[in-house]
C-alpha atoms as a PDB file:
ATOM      1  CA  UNK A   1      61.209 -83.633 101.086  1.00  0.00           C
ATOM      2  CA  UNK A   2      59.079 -80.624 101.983  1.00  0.00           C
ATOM      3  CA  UNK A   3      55.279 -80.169 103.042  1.00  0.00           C
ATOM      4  CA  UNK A   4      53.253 -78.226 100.504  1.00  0.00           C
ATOM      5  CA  UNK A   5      50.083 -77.910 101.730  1.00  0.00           C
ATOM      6  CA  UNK A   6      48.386 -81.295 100.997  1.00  0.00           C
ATOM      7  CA  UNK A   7      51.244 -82.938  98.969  1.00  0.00           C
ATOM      8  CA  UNK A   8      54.347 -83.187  99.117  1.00  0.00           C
ATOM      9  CA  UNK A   9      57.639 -82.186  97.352  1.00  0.00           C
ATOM     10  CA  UNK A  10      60.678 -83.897  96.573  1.00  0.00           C
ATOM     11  CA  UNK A  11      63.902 -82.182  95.811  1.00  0.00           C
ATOM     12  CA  UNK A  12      66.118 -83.938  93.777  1.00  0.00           C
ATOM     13  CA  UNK A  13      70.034 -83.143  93.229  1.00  0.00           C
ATOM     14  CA  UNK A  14      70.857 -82.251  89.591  1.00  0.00           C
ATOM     15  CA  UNK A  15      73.851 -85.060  89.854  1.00  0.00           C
ATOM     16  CA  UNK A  16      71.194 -87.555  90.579  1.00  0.00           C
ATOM     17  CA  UNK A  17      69.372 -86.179  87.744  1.00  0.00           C
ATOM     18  CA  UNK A  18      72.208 -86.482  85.043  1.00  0.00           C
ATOM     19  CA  UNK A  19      72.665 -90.053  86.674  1.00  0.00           C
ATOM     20  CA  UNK A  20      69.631 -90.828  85.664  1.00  0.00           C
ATOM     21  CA  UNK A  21      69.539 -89.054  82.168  1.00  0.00           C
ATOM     22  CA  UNK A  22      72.732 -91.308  81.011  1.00  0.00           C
ATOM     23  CA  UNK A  23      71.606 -94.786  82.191  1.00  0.00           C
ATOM     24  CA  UNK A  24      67.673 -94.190  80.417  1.00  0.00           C
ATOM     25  CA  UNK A  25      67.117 -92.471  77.145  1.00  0.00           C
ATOM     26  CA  UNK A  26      63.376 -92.067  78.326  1.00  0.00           C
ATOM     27  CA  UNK A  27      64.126 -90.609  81.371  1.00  0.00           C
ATOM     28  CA  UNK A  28      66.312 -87.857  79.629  1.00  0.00           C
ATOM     29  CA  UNK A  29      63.871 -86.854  76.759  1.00  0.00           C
ATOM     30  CA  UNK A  30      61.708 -86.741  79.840  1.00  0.00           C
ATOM     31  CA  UNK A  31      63.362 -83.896  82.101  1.00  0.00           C
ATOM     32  CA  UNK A  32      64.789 -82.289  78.752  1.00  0.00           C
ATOM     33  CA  UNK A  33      61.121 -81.625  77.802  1.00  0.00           C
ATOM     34  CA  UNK A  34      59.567 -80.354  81.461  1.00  0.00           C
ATOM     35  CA  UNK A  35      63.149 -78.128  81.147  1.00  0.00           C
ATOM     36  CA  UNK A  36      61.825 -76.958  78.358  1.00  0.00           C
ATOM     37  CA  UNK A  37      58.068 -76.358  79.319  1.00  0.00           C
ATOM     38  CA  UNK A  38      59.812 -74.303  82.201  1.00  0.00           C
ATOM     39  CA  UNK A  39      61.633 -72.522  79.737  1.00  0.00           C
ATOM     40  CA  UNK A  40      58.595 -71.633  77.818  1.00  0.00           C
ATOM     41  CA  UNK A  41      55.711 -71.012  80.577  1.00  0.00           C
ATOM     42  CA  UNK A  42      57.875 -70.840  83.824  1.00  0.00           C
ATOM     43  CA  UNK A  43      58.136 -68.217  86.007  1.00  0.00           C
ATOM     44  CA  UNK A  44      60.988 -65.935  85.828  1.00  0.00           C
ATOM     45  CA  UNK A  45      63.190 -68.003  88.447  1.00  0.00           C
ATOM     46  CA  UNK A  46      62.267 -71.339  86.766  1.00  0.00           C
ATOM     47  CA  UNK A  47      62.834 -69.983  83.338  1.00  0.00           C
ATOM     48  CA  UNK A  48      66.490 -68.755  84.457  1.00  0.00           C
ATOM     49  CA  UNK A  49      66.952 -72.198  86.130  1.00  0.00           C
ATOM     50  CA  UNK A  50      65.737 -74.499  83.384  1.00  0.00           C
ATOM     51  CA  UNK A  51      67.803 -72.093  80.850  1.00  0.00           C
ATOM     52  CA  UNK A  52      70.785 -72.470  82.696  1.00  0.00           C
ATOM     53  CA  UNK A  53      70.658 -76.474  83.037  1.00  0.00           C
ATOM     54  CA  UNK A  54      69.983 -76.796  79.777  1.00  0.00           C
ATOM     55  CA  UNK A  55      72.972 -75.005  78.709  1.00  0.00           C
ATOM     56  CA  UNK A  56      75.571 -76.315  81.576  1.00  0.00           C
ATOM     57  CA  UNK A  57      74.489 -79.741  80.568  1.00  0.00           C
ATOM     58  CA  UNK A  58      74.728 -81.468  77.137  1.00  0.00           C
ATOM     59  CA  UNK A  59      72.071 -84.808  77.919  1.00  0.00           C
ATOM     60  CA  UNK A  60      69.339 -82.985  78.732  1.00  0.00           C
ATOM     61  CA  UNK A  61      70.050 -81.585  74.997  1.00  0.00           C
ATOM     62  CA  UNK A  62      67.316 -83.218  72.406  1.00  0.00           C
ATOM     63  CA  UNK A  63      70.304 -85.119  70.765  1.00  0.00           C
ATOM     64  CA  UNK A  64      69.744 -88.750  70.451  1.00  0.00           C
ATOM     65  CA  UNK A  65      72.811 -90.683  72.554  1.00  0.00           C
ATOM     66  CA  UNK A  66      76.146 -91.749  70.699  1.00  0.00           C
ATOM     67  CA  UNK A  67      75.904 -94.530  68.457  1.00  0.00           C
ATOM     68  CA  UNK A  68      78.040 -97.127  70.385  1.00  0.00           C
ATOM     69  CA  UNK A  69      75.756 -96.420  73.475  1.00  0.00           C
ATOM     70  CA  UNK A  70      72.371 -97.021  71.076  1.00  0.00           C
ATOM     71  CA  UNK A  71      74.027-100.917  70.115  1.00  0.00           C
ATOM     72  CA  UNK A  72      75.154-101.520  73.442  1.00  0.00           C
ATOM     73  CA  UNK A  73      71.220-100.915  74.754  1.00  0.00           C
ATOM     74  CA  UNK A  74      70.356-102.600  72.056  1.00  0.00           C
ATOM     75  CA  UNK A  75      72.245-105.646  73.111  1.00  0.00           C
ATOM     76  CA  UNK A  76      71.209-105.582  76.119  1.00  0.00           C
ATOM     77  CA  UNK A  77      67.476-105.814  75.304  1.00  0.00           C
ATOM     78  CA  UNK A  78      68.240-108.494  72.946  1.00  0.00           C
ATOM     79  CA  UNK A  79      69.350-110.252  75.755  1.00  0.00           C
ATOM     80  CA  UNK A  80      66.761-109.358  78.349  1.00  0.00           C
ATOM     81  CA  UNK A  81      63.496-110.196  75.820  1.00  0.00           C
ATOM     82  CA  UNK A  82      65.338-113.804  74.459  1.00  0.00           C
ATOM     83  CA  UNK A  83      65.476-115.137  78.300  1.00  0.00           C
END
């Protein structure tokens, strides 16, 4: 964590990241799409790191996960909301 001016900011390891990305589909279409804003309005050094992310890893992709991944959620929900 560094100081920046008044707030703070939190660096977070792109392993922890793709952790994250596989275990929730929401947190995945969320980094995918600031990895794309950088891409888009970033500044030269964010667009080459977003760019290169993007490319070196496939879940931050805007593919939907594989199938048997989608039931097995599914399951679990099923279970979570009939308790």
């Amino acid at each position: 964590m560094a100081r920046s001016g008044p707030n703070y900011v939190v660096y977070v390891a792109t392993a922890d990241l793709l952790k994250l990305a596989e275990e929730d589909e929401t947190v995945r279409k969320t980094i995918a799409l600031y990895l794309t804003e950088k891409v888009k309005n970033g500044t030269p050094r964010q667009r080459e790191i977003a760019e290169k992310i993007l490319r070196r890893h496939p879940p931050f992709s805007s593919r939907s996960p594989p199938p048997r991944r989608r039931h097995l959620l599914a399951d679990i929900n099923t279970r979570l909301t009939d308790t």
